[in-house]
PDB file of N, CA and C in Angstrom:
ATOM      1  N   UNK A   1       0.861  -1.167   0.000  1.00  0.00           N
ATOM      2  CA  UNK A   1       0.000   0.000   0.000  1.00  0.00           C
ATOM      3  C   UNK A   1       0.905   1.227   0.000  1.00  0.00           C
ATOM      4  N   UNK A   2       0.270   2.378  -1.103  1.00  0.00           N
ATOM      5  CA  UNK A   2       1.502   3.842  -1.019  1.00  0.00           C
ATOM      6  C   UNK A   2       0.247   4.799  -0.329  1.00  0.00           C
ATOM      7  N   UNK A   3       1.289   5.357   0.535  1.00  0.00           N
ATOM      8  CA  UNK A   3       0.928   6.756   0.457  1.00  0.00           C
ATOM      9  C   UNK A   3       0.616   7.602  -0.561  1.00  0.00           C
ATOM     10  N   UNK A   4      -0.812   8.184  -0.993  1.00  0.00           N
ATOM     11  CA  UNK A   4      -0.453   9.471  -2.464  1.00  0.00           C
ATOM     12  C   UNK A   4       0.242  10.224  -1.882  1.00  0.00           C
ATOM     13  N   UNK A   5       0.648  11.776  -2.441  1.00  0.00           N
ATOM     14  CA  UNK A   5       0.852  12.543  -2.440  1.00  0.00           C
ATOM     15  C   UNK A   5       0.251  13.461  -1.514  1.00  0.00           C
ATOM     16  N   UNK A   6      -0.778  13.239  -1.568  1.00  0.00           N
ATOM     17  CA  UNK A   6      -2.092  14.525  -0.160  1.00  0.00           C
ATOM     18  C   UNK A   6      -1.206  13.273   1.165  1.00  0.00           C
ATOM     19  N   UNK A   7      -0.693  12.342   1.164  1.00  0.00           N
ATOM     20  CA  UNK A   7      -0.724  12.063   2.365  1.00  0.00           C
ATOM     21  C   UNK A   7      -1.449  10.627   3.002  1.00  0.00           C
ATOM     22  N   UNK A   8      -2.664  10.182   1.690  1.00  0.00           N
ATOM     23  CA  UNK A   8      -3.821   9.378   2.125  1.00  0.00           C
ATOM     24  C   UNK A   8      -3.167   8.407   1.878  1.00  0.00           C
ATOM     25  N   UNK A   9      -4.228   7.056   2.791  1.00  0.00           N
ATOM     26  CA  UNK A   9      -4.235   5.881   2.462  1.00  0.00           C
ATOM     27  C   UNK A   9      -5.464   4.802   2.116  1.00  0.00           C
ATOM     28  N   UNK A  10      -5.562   4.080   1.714  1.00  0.00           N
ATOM     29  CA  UNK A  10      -6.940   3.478   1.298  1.00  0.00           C
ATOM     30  C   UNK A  10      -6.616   2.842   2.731  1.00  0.00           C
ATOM     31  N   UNK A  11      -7.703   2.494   3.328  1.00  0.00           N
ATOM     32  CA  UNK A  11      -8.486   1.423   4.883  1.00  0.00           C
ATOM     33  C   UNK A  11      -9.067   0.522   3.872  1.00  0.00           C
ATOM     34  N   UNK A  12      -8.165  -1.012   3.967  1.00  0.00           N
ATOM     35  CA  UNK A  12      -9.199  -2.297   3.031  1.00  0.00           C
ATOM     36  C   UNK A  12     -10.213  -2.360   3.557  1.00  0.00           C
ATOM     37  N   UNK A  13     -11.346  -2.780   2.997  1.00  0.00           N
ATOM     38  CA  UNK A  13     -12.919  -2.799   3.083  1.00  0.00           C
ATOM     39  C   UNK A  13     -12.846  -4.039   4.493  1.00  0.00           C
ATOM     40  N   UNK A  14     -12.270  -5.071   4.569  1.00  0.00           N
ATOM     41  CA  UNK A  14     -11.951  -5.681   5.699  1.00  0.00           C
ATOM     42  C   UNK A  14     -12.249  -5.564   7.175  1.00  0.00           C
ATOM     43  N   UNK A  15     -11.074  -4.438   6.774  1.00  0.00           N
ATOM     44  CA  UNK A  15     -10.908  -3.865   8.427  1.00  0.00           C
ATOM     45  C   UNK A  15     -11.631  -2.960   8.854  1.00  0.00           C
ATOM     46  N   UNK A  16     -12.218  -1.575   7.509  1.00  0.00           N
ATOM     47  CA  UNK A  16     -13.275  -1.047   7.855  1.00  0.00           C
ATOM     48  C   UNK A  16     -14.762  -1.404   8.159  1.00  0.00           C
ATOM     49  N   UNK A  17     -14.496  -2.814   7.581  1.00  0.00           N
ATOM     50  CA  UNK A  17     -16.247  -3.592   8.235  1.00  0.00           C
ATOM     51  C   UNK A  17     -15.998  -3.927   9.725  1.00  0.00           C
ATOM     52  N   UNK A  18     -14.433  -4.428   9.994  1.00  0.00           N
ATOM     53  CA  UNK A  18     -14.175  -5.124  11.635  1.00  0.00           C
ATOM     54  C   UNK A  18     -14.604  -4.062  12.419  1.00  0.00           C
ATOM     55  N   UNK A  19     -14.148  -3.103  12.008  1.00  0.00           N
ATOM     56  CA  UNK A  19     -14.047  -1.583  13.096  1.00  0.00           C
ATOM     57  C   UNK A  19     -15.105  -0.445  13.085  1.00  0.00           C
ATOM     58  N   UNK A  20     -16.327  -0.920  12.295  1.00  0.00           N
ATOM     59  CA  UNK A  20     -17.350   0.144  11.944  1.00  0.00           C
ATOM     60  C   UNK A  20     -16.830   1.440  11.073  1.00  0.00           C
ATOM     61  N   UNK A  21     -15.677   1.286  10.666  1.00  0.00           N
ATOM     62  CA  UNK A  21     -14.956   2.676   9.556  1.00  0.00           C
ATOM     63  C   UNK A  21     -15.990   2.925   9.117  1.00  0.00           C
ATOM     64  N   UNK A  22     -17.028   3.976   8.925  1.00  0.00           N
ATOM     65  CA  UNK A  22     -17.776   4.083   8.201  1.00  0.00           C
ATOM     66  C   UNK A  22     -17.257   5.490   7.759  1.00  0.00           C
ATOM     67  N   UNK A  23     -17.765   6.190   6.097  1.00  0.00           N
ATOM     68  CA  UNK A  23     -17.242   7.094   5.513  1.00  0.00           C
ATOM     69  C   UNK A  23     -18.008   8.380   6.746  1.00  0.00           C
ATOM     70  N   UNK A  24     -16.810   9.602   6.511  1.00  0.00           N
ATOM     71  CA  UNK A  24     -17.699  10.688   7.762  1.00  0.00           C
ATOM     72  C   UNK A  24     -17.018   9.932   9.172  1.00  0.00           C
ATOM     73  N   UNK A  25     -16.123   8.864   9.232  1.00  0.00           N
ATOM     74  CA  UNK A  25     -15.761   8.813  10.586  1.00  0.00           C
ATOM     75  C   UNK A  25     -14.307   9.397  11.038  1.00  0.00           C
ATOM     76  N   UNK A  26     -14.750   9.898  12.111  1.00  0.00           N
ATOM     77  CA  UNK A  26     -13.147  10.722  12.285  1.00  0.00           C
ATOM     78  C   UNK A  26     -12.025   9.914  12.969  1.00  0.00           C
ATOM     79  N   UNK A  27     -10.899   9.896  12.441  1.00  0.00           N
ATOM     80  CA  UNK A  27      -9.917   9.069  13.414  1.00  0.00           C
ATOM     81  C   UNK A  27      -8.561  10.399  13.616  1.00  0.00           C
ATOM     82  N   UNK A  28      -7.631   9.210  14.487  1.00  0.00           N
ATOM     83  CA  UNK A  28      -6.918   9.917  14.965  1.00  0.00           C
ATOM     84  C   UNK A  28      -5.865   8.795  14.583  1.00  0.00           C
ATOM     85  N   UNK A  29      -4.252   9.503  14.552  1.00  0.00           N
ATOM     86  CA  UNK A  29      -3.023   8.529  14.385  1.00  0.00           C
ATOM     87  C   UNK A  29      -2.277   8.509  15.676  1.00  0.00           C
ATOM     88  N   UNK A  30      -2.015   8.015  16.182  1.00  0.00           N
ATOM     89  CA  UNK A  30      -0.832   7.813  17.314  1.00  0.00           C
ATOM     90  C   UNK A  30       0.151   7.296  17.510  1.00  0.00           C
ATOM     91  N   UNK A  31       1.483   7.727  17.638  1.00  0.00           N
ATOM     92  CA  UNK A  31       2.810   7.334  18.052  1.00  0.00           C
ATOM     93  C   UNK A  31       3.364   6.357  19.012  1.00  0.00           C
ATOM     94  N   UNK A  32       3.323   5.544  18.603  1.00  0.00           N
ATOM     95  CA  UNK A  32       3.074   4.168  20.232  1.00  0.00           C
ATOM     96  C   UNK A  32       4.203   3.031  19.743  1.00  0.00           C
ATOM     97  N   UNK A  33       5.117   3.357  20.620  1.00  0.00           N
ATOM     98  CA  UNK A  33       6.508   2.445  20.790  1.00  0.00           C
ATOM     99  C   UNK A  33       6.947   1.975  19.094  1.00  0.00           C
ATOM    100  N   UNK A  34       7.473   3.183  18.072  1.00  0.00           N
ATOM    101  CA  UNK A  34       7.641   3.298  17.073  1.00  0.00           C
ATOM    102  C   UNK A  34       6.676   2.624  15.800  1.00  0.00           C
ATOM    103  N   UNK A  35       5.780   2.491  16.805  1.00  0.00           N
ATOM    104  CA  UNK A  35       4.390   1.987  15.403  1.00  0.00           C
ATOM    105  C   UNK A  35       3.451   3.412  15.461  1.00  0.00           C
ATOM    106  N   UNK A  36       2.955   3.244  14.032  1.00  0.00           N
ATOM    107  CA  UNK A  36       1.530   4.283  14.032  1.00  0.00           C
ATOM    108  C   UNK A  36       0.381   3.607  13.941  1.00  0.00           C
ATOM    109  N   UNK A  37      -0.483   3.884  14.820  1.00  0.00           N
ATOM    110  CA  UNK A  37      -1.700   3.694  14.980  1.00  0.00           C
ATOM    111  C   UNK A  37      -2.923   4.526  14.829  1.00  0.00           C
ATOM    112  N   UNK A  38      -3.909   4.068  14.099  1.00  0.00           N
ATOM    113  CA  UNK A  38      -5.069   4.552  13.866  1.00  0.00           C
ATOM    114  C   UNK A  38      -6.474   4.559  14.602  1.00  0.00           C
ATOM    115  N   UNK A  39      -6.791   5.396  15.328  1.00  0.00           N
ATOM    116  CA  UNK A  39      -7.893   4.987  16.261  1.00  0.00           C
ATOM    117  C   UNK A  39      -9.291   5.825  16.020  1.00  0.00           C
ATOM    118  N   UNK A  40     -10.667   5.287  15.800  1.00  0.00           N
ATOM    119  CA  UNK A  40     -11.833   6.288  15.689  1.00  0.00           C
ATOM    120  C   UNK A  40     -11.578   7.125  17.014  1.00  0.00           C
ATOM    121  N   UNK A  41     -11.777   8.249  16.878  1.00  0.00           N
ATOM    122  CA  UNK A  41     -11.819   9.545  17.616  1.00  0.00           C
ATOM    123  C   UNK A  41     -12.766   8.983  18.424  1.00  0.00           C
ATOM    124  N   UNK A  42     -12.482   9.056  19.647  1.00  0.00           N
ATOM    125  CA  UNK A  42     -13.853   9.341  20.602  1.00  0.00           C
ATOM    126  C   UNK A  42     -14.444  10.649  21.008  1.00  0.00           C
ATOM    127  N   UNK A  43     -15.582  10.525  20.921  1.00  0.00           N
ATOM    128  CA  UNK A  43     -16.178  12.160  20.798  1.00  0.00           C
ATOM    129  C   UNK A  43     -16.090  12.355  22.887  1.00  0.00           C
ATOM    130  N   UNK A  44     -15.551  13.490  23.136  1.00  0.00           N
ATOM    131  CA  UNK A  44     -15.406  13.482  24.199  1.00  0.00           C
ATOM    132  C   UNK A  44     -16.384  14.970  24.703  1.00  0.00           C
ATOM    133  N   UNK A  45     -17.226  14.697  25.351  1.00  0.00           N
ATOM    134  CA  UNK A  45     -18.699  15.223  25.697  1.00  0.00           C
ATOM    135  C   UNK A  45     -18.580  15.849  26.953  1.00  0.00           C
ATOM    136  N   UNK A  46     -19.194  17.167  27.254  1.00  0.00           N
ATOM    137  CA  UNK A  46     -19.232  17.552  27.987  1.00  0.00           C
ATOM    138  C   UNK A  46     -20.784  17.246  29.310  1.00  0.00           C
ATOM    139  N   UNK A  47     -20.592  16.881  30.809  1.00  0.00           N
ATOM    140  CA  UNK A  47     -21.192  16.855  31.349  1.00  0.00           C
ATOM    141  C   UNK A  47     -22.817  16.626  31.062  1.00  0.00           C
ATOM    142  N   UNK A  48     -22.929  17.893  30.731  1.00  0.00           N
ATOM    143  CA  UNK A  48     -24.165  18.431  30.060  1.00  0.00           C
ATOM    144  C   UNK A  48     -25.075  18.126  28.819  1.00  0.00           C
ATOM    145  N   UNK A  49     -23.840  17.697  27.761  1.00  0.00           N
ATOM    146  CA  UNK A  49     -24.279  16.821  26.715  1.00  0.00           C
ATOM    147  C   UNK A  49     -24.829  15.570  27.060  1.00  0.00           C
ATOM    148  N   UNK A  50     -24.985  14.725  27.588  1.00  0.00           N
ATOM    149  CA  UNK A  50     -25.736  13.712  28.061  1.00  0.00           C
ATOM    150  C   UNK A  50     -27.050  14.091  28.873  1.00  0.00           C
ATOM    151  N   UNK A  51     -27.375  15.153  29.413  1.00  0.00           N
ATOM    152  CA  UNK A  51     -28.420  15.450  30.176  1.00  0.00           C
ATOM    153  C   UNK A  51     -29.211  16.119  29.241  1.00  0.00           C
ATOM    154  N   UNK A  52     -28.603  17.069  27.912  1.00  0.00           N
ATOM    155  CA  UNK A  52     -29.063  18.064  26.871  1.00  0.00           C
ATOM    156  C   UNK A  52     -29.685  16.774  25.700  1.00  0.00           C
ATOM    157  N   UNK A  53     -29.581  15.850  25.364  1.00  0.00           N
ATOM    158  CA  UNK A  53     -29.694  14.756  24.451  1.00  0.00           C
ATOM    159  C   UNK A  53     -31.048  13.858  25.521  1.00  0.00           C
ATOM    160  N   UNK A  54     -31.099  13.817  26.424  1.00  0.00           N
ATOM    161  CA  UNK A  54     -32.004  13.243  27.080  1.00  0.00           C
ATOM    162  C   UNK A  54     -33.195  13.812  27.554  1.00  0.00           C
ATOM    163  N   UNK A  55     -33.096  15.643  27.385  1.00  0.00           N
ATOM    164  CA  UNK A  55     -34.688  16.393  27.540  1.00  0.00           C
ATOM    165  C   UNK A  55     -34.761  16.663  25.610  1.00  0.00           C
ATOM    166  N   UNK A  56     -33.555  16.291  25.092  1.00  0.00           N
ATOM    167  CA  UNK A  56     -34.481  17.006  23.470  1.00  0.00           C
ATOM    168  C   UNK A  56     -35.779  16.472  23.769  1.00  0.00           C
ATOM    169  N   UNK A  57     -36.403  16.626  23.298  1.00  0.00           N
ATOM    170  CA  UNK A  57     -37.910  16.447  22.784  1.00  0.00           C
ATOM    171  C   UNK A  57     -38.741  15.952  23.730  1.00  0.00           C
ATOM    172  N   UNK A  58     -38.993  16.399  25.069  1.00  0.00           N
ATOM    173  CA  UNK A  58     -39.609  15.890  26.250  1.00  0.00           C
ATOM    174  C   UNK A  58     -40.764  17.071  26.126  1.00  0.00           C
ATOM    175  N   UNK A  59     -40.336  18.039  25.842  1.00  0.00           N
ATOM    176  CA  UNK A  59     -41.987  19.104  25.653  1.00  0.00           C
ATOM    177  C   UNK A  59     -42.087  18.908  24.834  1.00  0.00           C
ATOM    178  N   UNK A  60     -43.428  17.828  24.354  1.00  0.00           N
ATOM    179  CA  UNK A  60     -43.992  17.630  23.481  1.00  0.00           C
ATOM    180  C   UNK A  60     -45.378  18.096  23.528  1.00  0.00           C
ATOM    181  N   UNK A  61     -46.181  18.055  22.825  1.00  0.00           N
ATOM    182  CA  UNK A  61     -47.886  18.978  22.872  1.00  0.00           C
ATOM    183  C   UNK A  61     -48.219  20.070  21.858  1.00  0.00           C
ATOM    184  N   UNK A  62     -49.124  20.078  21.668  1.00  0.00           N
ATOM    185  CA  UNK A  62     -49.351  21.708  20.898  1.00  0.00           C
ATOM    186  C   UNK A  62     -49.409  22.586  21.240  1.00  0.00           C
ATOM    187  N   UNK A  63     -48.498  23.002  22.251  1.00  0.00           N
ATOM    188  CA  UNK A  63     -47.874  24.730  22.651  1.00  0.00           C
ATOM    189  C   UNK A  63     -46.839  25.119  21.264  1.00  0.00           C
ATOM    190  N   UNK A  64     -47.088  25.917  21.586  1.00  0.00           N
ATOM    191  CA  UNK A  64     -45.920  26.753  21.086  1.00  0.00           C
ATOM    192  C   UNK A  64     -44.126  27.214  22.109  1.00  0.00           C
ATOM    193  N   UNK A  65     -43.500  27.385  21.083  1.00  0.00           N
ATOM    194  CA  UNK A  65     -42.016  27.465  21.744  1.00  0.00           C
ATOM    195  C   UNK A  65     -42.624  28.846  22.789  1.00  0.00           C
ATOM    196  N   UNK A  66     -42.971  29.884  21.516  1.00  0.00           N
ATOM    197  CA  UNK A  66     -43.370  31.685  22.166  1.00  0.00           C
ATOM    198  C   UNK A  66     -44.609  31.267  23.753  1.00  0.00           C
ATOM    199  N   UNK A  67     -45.301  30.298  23.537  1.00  0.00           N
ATOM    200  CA  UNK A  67     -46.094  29.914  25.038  1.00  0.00           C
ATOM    201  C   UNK A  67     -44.730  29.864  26.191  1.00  0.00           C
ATOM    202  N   UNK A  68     -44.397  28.439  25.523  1.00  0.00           N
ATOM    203  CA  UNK A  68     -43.321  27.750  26.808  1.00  0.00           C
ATOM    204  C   UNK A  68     -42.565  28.861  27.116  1.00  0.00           C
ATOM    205  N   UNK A  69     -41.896  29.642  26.359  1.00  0.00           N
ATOM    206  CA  UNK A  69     -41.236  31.249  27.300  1.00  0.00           C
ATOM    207  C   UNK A  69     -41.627  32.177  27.516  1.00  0.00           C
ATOM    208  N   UNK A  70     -43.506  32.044  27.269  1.00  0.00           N
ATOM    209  CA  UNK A  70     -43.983  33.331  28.500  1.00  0.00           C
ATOM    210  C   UNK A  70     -44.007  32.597  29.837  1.00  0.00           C
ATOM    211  N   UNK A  71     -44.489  30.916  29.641  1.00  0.00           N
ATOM    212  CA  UNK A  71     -44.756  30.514  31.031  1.00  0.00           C
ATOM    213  C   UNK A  71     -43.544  30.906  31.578  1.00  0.00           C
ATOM    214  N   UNK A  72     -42.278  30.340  30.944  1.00  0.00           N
ATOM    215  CA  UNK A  72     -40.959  30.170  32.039  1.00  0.00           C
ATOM    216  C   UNK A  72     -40.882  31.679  32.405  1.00  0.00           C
ATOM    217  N   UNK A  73     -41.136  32.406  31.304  1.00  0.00           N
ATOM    218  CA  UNK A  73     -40.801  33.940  32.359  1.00  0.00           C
ATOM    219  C   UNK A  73     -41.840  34.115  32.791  1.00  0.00           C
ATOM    220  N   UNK A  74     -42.949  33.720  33.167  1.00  0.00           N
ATOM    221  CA  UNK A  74     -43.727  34.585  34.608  1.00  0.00           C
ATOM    222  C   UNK A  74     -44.675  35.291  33.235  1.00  0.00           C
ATOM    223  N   UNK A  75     -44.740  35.174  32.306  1.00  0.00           N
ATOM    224  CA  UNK A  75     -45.527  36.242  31.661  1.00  0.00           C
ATOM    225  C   UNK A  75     -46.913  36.291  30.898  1.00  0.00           C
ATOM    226  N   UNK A  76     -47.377  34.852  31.757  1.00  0.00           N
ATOM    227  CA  UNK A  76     -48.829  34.449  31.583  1.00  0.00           C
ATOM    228  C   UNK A  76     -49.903  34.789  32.634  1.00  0.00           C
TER     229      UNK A  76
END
Protein backbone atom coordinates (compact mmCIF):
# COMPACT_ATOMS: atom_id res chain seq x y z
CA UNK A 1 0.00 0.00 0.00
CA UNK A 2 1.50 3.84 -1.02
CA UNK A 3 0.93 6.76 0.46
CA UNK A 4 -0.45 9.47 -2.46
CA UNK A 5 0.85 12.54 -2.44
CA UNK A 6 -2.09 14.53 -0.16
CA UNK A 7 -0.72 12.06 2.36
CA UNK A 8 -3.82 9.38 2.13
CA UNK A 9 -4.24 5.88 2.46
CA UNK A 10 -6.94 3.48 1.30
CA UNK A 11 -8.49 1.42 4.88
CA UNK A 12 -9.20 -2.30 3.03
CA UNK A 13 -12.92 -2.80 3.08
CA UNK A 14 -11.95 -5.68 5.70
CA UNK A 15 -10.91 -3.86 8.43
CA UNK A 16 -13.28 -1.05 7.86
CA UNK A 17 -16.25 -3.59 8.23
CA UNK A 18 -14.18 -5.12 11.63
CA UNK A 19 -14.05 -1.58 13.10
CA UNK A 20 -17.35 0.14 11.94
CA UNK A 21 -14.96 2.68 9.56
CA UNK A 22 -17.78 4.08 8.20
CA UNK A 23 -17.24 7.09 5.51
CA UNK A 24 -17.70 10.69 7.76
CA UNK A 25 -15.76 8.81 10.59
CA UNK A 26 -13.15 10.72 12.28
CA UNK A 27 -9.92 9.07 13.41
CA UNK A 28 -6.92 9.92 14.97
CA UNK A 29 -3.02 8.53 14.38
CA UNK A 30 -0.83 7.81 17.31
CA UNK A 31 2.81 7.33 18.05
CA UNK A 32 3.07 4.17 20.23
CA UNK A 33 6.51 2.44 20.79
CA UNK A 34 7.64 3.30 17.07
CA UNK A 35 4.39 1.99 15.40
CA UNK A 36 1.53 4.28 14.03
CA UNK A 37 -1.70 3.69 14.98
CA UNK A 38 -5.07 4.55 13.87
CA UNK A 39 -7.89 4.99 16.26
CA UNK A 40 -11.83 6.29 15.69
CA UNK A 41 -11.82 9.54 17.62
CA UNK A 42 -13.85 9.34 20.60
CA UNK A 43 -16.18 12.16 20.80
CA UNK A 44 -15.41 13.48 24.20
CA UNK A 45 -18.70 15.22 25.70
CA UNK A 46 -19.23 17.55 27.99
CA UNK A 47 -21.19 16.85 31.35
CA UNK A 48 -24.16 18.43 30.06
CA UNK A 49 -24.28 16.82 26.71
CA UNK A 50 -25.74 13.71 28.06
CA UNK A 51 -28.42 15.45 30.18
CA UNK A 52 -29.06 18.06 26.87
CA UNK A 53 -29.69 14.76 24.45
CA UNK A 54 -32.00 13.24 27.08
CA UNK A 55 -34.69 16.39 27.54
CA UNK A 56 -34.48 17.01 23.47
CA UNK A 57 -37.91 16.45 22.78
CA UNK A 58 -39.61 15.89 26.25
CA UNK A 59 -41.99 19.10 25.65
CA UNK A 60 -43.99 17.63 23.48
CA UNK A 61 -47.89 18.98 22.87
CA UNK A 62 -49.35 21.71 20.90
CA UNK A 63 -47.87 24.73 22.65
CA UNK A 64 -45.92 26.75 21.09
CA UNK A 65 -42.02 27.46 21.74
CA UNK A 66 -43.37 31.68 22.17
CA UNK A 67 -46.09 29.91 25.04
CA UNK A 68 -43.32 27.75 26.81
CA UNK A 69 -41.24 31.25 27.30
CA UNK A 70 -43.98 33.33 28.50
CA UNK A 71 -44.76 30.51 31.03
CA UNK A 72 -40.96 30.17 32.04
CA UNK A 73 -40.80 33.94 32.36
CA UNK A 74 -43.73 34.59 34.61
CA UNK A 75 -45.53 36.24 31.66
CA UNK A 76 -48.83 34.45 31.58
Amino acid sequence: MKITSKGQVTIPLPIRDRFGLQPGTEVEFVAENGKVILHPRRKRSHPVDHWLRQATGVAKGKTTTARIMKLTRGED
